[in-house]
N, C-alpha and C. Protein backbone atom coordinates (compact mmCIF):
# COMPACT_ATOMS: atom_id res chain seq x y z
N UNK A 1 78.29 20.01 97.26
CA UNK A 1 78.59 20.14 95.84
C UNK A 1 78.39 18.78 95.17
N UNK A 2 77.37 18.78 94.09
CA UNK A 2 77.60 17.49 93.09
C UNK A 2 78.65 17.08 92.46
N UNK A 3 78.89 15.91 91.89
CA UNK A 3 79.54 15.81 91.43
C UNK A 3 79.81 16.15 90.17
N UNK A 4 78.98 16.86 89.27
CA UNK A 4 78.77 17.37 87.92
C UNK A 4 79.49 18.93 88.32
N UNK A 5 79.09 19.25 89.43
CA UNK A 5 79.70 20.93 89.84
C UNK A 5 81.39 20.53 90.09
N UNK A 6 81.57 19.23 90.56
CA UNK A 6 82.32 19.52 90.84
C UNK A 6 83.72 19.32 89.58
N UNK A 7 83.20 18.32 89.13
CA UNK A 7 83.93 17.85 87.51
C UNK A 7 83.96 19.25 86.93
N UNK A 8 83.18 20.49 86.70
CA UNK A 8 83.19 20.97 86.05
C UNK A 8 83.49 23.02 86.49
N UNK A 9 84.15 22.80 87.92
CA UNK A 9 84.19 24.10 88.31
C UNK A 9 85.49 24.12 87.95
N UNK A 10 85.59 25.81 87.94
CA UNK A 10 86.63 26.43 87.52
C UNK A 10 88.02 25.88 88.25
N UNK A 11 88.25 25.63 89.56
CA UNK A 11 89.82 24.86 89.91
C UNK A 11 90.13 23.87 89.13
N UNK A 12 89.25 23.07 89.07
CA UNK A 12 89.58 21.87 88.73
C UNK A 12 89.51 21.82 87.04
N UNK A 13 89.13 22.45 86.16
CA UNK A 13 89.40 22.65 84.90
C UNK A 13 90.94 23.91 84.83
N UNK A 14 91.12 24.80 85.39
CA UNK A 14 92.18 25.14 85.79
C UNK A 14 93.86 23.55 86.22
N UNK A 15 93.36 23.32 87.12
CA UNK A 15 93.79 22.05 86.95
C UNK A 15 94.54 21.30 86.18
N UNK A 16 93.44 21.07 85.21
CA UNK A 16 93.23 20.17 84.42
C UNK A 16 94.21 20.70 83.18
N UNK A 17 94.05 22.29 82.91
CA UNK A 17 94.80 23.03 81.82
C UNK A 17 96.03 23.04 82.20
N UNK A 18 96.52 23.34 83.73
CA UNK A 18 98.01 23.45 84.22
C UNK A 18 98.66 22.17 84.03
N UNK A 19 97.96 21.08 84.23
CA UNK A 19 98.87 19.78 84.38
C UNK A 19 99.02 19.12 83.13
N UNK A 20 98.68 19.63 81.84
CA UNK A 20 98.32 19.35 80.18
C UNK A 20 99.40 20.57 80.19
N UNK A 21 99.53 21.23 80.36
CA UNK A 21 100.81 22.70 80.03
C UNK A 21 102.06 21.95 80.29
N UNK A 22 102.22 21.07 81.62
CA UNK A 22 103.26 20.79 82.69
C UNK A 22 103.88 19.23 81.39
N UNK A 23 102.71 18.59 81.18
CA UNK A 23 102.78 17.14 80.49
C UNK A 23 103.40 17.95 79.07
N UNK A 24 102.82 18.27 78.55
CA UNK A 24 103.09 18.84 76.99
C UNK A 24 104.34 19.55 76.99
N UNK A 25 105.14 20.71 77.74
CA UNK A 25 106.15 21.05 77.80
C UNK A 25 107.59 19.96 78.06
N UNK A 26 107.02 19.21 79.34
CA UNK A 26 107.72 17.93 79.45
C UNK A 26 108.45 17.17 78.35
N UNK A 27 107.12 16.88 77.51
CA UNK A 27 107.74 16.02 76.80
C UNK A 27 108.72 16.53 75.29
N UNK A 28 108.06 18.51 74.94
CA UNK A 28 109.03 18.87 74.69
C UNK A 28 110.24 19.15 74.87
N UNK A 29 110.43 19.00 76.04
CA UNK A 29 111.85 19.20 76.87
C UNK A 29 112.74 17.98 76.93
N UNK A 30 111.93 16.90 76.78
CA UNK A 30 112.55 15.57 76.65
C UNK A 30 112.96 15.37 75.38
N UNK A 31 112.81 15.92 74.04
CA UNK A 31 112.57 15.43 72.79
C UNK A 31 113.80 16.41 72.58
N UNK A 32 113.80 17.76 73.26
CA UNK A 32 114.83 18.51 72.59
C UNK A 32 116.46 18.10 73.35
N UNK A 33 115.79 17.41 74.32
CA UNK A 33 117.54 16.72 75.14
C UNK A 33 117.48 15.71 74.49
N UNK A 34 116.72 15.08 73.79
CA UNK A 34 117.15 14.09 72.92
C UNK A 34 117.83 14.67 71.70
N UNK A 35 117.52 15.79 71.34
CA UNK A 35 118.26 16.30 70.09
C UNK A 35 119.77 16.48 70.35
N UNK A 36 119.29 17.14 71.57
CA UNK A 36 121.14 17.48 71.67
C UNK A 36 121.95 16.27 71.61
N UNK A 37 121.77 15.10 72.39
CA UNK A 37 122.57 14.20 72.54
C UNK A 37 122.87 13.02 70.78
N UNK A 38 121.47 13.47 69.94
CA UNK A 38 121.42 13.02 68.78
C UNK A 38 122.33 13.45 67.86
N UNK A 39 122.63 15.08 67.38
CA UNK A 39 122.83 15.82 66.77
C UNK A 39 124.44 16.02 67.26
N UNK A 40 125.38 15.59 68.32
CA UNK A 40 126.35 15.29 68.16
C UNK A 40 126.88 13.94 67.28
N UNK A 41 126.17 13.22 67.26
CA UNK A 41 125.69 12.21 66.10
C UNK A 41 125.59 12.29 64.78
N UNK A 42 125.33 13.17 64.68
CA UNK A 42 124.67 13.10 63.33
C UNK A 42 125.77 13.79 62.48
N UNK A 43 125.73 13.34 60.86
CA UNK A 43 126.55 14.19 60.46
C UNK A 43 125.53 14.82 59.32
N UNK A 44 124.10 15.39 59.80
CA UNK A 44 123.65 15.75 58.72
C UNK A 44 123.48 17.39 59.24
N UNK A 45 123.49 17.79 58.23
CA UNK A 45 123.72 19.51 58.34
C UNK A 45 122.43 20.14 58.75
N UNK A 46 122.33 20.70 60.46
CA UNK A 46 121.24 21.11 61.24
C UNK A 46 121.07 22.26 61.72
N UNK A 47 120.20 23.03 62.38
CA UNK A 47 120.26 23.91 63.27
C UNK A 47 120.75 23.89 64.63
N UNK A 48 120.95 22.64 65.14
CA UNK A 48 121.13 22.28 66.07
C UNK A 48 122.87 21.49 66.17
N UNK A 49 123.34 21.88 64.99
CA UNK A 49 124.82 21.39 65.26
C UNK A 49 125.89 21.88 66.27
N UNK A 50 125.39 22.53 67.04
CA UNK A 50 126.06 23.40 68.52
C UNK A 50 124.90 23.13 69.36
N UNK A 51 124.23 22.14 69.25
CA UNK A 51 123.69 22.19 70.54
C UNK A 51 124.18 20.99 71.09
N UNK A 52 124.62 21.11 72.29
CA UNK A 52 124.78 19.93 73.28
C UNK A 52 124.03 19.99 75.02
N UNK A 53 124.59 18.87 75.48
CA UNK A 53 123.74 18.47 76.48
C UNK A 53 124.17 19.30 77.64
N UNK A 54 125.44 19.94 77.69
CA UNK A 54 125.92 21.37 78.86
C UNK A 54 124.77 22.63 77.86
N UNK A 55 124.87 22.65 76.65
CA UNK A 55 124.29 24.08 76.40
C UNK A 55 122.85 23.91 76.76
N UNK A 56 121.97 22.82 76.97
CA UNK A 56 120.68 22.15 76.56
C UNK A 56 120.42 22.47 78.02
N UNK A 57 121.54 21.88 78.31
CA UNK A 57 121.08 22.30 80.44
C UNK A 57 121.55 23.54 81.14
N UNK A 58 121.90 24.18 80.38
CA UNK A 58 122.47 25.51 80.79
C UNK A 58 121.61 26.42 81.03
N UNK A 59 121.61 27.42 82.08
CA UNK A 59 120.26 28.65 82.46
C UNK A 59 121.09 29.93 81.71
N UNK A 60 122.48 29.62 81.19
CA UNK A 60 123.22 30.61 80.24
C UNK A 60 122.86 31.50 79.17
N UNK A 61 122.84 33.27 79.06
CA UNK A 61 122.20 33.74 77.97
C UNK A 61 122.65 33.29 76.62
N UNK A 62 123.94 33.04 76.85
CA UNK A 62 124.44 32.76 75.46
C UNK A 62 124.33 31.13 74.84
N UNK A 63 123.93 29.82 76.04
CA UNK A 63 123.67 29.34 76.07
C UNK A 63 121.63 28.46 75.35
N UNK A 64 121.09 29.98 76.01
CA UNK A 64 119.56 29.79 75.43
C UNK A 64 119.26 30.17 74.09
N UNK A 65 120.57 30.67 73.48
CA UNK A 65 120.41 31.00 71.63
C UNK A 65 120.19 29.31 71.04
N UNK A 66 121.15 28.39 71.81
CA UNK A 66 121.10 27.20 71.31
C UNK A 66 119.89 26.42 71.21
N UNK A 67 119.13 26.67 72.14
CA UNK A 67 117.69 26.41 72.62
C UNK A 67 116.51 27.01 72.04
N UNK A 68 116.80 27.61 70.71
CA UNK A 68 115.47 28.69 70.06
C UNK A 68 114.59 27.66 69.19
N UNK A 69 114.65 26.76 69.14
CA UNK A 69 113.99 25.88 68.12
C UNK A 69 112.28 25.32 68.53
N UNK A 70 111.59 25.55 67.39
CA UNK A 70 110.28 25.48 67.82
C UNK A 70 110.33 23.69 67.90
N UNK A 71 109.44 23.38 68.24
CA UNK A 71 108.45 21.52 68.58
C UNK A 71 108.43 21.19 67.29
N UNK A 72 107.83 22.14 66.34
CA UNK A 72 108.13 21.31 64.91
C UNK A 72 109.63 20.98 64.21
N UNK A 73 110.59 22.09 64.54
CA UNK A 73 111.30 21.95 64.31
C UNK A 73 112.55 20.56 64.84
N UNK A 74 112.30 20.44 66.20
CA UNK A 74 112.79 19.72 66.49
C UNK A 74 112.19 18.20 66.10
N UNK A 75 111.37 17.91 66.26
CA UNK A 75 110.26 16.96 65.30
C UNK A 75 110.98 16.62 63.77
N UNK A 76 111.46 17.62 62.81
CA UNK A 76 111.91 16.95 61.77
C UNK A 76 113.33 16.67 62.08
N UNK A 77 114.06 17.36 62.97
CA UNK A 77 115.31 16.67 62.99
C UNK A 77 115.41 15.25 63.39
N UNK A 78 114.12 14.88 64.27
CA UNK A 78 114.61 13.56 64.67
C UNK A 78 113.76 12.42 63.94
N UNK A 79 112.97 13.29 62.86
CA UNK A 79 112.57 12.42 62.02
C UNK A 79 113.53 12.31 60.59
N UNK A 80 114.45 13.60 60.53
CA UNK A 80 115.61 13.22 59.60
C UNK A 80 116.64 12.23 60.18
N UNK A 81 116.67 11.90 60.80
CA UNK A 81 117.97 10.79 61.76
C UNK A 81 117.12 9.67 62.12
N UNK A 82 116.11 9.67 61.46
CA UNK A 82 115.10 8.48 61.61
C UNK A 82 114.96 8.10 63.17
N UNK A 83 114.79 8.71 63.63
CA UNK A 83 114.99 8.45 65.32
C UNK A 83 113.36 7.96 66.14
N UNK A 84 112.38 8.06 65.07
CA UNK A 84 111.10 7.45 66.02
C UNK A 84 110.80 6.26 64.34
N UNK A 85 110.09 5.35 65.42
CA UNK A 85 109.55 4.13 64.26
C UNK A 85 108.45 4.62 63.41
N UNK A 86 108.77 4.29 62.19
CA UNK A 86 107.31 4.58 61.30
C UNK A 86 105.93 4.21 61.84
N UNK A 87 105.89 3.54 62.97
CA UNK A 87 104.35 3.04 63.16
C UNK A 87 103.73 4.46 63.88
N UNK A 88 104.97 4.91 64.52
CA UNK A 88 104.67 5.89 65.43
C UNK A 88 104.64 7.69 65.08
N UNK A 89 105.16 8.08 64.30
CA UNK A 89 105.38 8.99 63.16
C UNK A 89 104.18 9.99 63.46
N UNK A 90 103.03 9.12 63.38
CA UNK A 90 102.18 9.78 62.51
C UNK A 90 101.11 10.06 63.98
N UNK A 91 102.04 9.33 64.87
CA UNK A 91 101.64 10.17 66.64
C UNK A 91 101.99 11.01 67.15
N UNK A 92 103.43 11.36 66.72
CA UNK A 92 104.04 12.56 66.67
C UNK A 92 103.77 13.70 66.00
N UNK A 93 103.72 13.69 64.80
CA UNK A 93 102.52 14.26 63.82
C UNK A 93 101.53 15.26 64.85
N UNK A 94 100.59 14.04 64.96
CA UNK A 94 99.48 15.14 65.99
C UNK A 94 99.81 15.24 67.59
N UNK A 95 100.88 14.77 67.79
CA UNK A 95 100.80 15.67 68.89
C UNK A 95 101.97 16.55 69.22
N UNK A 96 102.29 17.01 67.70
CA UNK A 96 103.26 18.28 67.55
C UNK A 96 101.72 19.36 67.26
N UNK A 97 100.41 18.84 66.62
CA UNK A 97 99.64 19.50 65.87
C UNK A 97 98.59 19.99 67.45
N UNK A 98 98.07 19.08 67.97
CA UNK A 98 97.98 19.40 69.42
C UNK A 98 98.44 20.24 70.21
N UNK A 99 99.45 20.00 70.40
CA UNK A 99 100.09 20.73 71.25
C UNK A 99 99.98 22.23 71.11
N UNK A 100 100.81 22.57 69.71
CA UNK A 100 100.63 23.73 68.83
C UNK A 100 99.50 24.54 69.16
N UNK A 101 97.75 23.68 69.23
CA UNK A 101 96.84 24.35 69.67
C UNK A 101 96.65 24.77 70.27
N UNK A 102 97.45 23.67 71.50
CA UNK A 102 97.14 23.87 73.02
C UNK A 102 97.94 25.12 73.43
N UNK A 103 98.81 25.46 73.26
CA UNK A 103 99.84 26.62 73.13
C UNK A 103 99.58 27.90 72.86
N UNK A 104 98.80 27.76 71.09
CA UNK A 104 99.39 29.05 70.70
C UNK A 104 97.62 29.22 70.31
N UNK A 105 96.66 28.81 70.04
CA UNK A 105 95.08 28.58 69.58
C UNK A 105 94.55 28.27 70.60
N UNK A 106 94.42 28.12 72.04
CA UNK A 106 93.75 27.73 72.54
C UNK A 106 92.28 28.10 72.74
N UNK A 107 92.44 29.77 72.52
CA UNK A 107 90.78 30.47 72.37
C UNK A 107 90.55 30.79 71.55
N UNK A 108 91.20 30.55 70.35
CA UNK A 108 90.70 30.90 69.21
C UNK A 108 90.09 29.72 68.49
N UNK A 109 90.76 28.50 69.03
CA UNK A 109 89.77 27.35 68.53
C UNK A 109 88.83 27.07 69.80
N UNK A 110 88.40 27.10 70.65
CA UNK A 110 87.37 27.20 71.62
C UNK A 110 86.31 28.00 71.40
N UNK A 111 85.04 26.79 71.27
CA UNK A 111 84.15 27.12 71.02
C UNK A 111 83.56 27.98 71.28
N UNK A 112 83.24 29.16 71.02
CA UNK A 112 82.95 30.18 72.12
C UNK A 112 81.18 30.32 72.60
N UNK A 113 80.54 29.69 71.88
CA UNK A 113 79.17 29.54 72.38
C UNK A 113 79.40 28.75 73.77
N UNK A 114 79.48 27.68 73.35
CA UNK A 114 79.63 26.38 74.52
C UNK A 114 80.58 26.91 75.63
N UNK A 115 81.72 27.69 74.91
CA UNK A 115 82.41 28.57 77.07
C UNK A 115 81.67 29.04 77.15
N UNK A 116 81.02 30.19 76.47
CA UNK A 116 79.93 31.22 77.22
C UNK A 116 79.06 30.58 77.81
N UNK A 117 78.80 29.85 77.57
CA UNK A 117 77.70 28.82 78.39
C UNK A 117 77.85 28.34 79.64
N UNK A 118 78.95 28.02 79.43
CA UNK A 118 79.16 26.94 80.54
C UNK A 118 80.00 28.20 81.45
N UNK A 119 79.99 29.12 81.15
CA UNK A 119 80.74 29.88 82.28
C UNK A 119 79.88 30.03 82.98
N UNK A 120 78.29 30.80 82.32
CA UNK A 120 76.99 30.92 82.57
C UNK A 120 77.03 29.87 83.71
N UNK A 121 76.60 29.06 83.11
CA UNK A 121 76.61 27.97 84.13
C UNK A 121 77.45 27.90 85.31
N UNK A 122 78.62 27.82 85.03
CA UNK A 122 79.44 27.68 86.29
C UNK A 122 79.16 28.71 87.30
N UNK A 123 79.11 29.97 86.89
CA UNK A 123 78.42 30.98 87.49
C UNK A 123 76.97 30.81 88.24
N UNK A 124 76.17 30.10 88.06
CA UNK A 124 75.24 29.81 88.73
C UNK A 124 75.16 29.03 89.32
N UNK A 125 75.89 27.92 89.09
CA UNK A 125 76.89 26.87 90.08
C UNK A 125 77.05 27.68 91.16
N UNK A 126 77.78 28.25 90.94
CA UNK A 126 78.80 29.26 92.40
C UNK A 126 77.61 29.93 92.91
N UNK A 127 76.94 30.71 92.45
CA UNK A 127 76.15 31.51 92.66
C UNK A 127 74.99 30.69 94.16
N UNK A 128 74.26 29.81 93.08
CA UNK A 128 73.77 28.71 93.62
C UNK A 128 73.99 27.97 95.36
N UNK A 129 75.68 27.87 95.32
CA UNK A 129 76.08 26.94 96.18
C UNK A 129 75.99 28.31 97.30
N UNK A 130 76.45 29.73 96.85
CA UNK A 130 76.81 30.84 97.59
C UNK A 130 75.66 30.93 98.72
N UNK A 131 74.34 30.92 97.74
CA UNK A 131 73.28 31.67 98.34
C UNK A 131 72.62 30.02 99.43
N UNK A 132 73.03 29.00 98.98
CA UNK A 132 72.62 28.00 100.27
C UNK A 132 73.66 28.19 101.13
N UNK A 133 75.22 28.79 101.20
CA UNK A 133 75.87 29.18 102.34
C UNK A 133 75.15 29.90 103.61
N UNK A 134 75.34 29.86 104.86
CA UNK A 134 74.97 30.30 105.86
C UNK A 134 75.50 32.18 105.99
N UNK A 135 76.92 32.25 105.34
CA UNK A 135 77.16 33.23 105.30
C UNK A 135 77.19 34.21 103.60
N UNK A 136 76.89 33.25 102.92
CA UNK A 136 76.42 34.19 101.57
C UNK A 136 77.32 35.51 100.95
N UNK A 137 78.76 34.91 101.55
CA UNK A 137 79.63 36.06 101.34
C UNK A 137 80.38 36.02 100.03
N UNK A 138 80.37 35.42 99.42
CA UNK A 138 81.01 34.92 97.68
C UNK A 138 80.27 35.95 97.21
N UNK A 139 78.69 36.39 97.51
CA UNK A 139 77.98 36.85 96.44
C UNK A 139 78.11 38.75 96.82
N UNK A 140 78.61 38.80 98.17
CA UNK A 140 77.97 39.88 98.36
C UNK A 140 78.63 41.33 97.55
C-alpha cells in the first residue's frame, strides 16, 4: 500500500472523524464543568442556576435535566461572567461554529462531488490492492 492509499483509506479517515468527535465533545464537557463550578458564582440570572458539579457528574435521570444545554448556550454564559479573554473570544466563536458543523452538517456541507469521487477512488484503491492479493477474496 502507498502512502497516498494509505493517508486516504477509509480506517484511517474513519479515524480521523472518531478522534475529532472524542476532541470536540471533550472539550465540550470541559466548558460545561466549568459552568457548573462558575454559575454557583455567579449572581447573574441563568439556565444553569441548579447546575452543580454532583449534578454535572451525575449518570442521574433527574440529574441529566440539568445537563440539557446546547455548546452555544453554554458559550454565552461564560462569556456573560466574562470568563475567556477578549483576545480569545473570537476562537471560541468558531469553534462553537465548527463544531456545530461537525455535529449536526457534516453531509450536508460535504462536498458531494469530491466524496463521490474519492469514494470512487478509494474503491479502486481496494479494488486494486484486492486483485494483486494472492487470494482475491475482498472482491469476490
Amino acid at each position: 500500500m502507498t502512502s497516498t492509499e494509505k493517508k486516504y483509506s477509509p480506517s484511517v479517515l474513519y479515524e480521523v472523524i472518531g478522534e475529532t468527535l472524542i476532541k470536540v465533545q471533550t472539550v465540550e464537557w470541559a466548558l460545561h464543568g466549568i459552568v457548573a463550578i462558575a454559575s454557583k458564582h455567579s449572581k447573574a440570572k441563568s439556565r444553569f442556576k441548579h447546575l452543580t458539579m454532583e449534578s454535572f457528574l451525575s449518570d442521574d435521570v433527574e440529574n441529566k435535566k440539568q445537563r440539557k444545554q446546547t455548546l452555544g448556550q453554554i458559550k454565552e454564559f461564560l462569556q456573560a461572567v466574562d470568563f475567556f479573554r477578549e483576545d480569545i473570544d473570537e476562537e471560541i466563536e468558531l469553534f462553537v461554529d465548527n463544531r456545530n458543523t461537525f455535529i449536526h452538517d457534516f453531509y450536508r456541507q460535504l462536498n458531494w462531488r469530491a466524496f463521490i469521487h474519492f469514494v470512487h477512488e478509494i474503491t479502486l484503491l481496494s479494488c486494486n490492492a484486492c486483485l494483486s492479493s494472492p487470494s482475491r477474496a475482498c472482491c469476490a
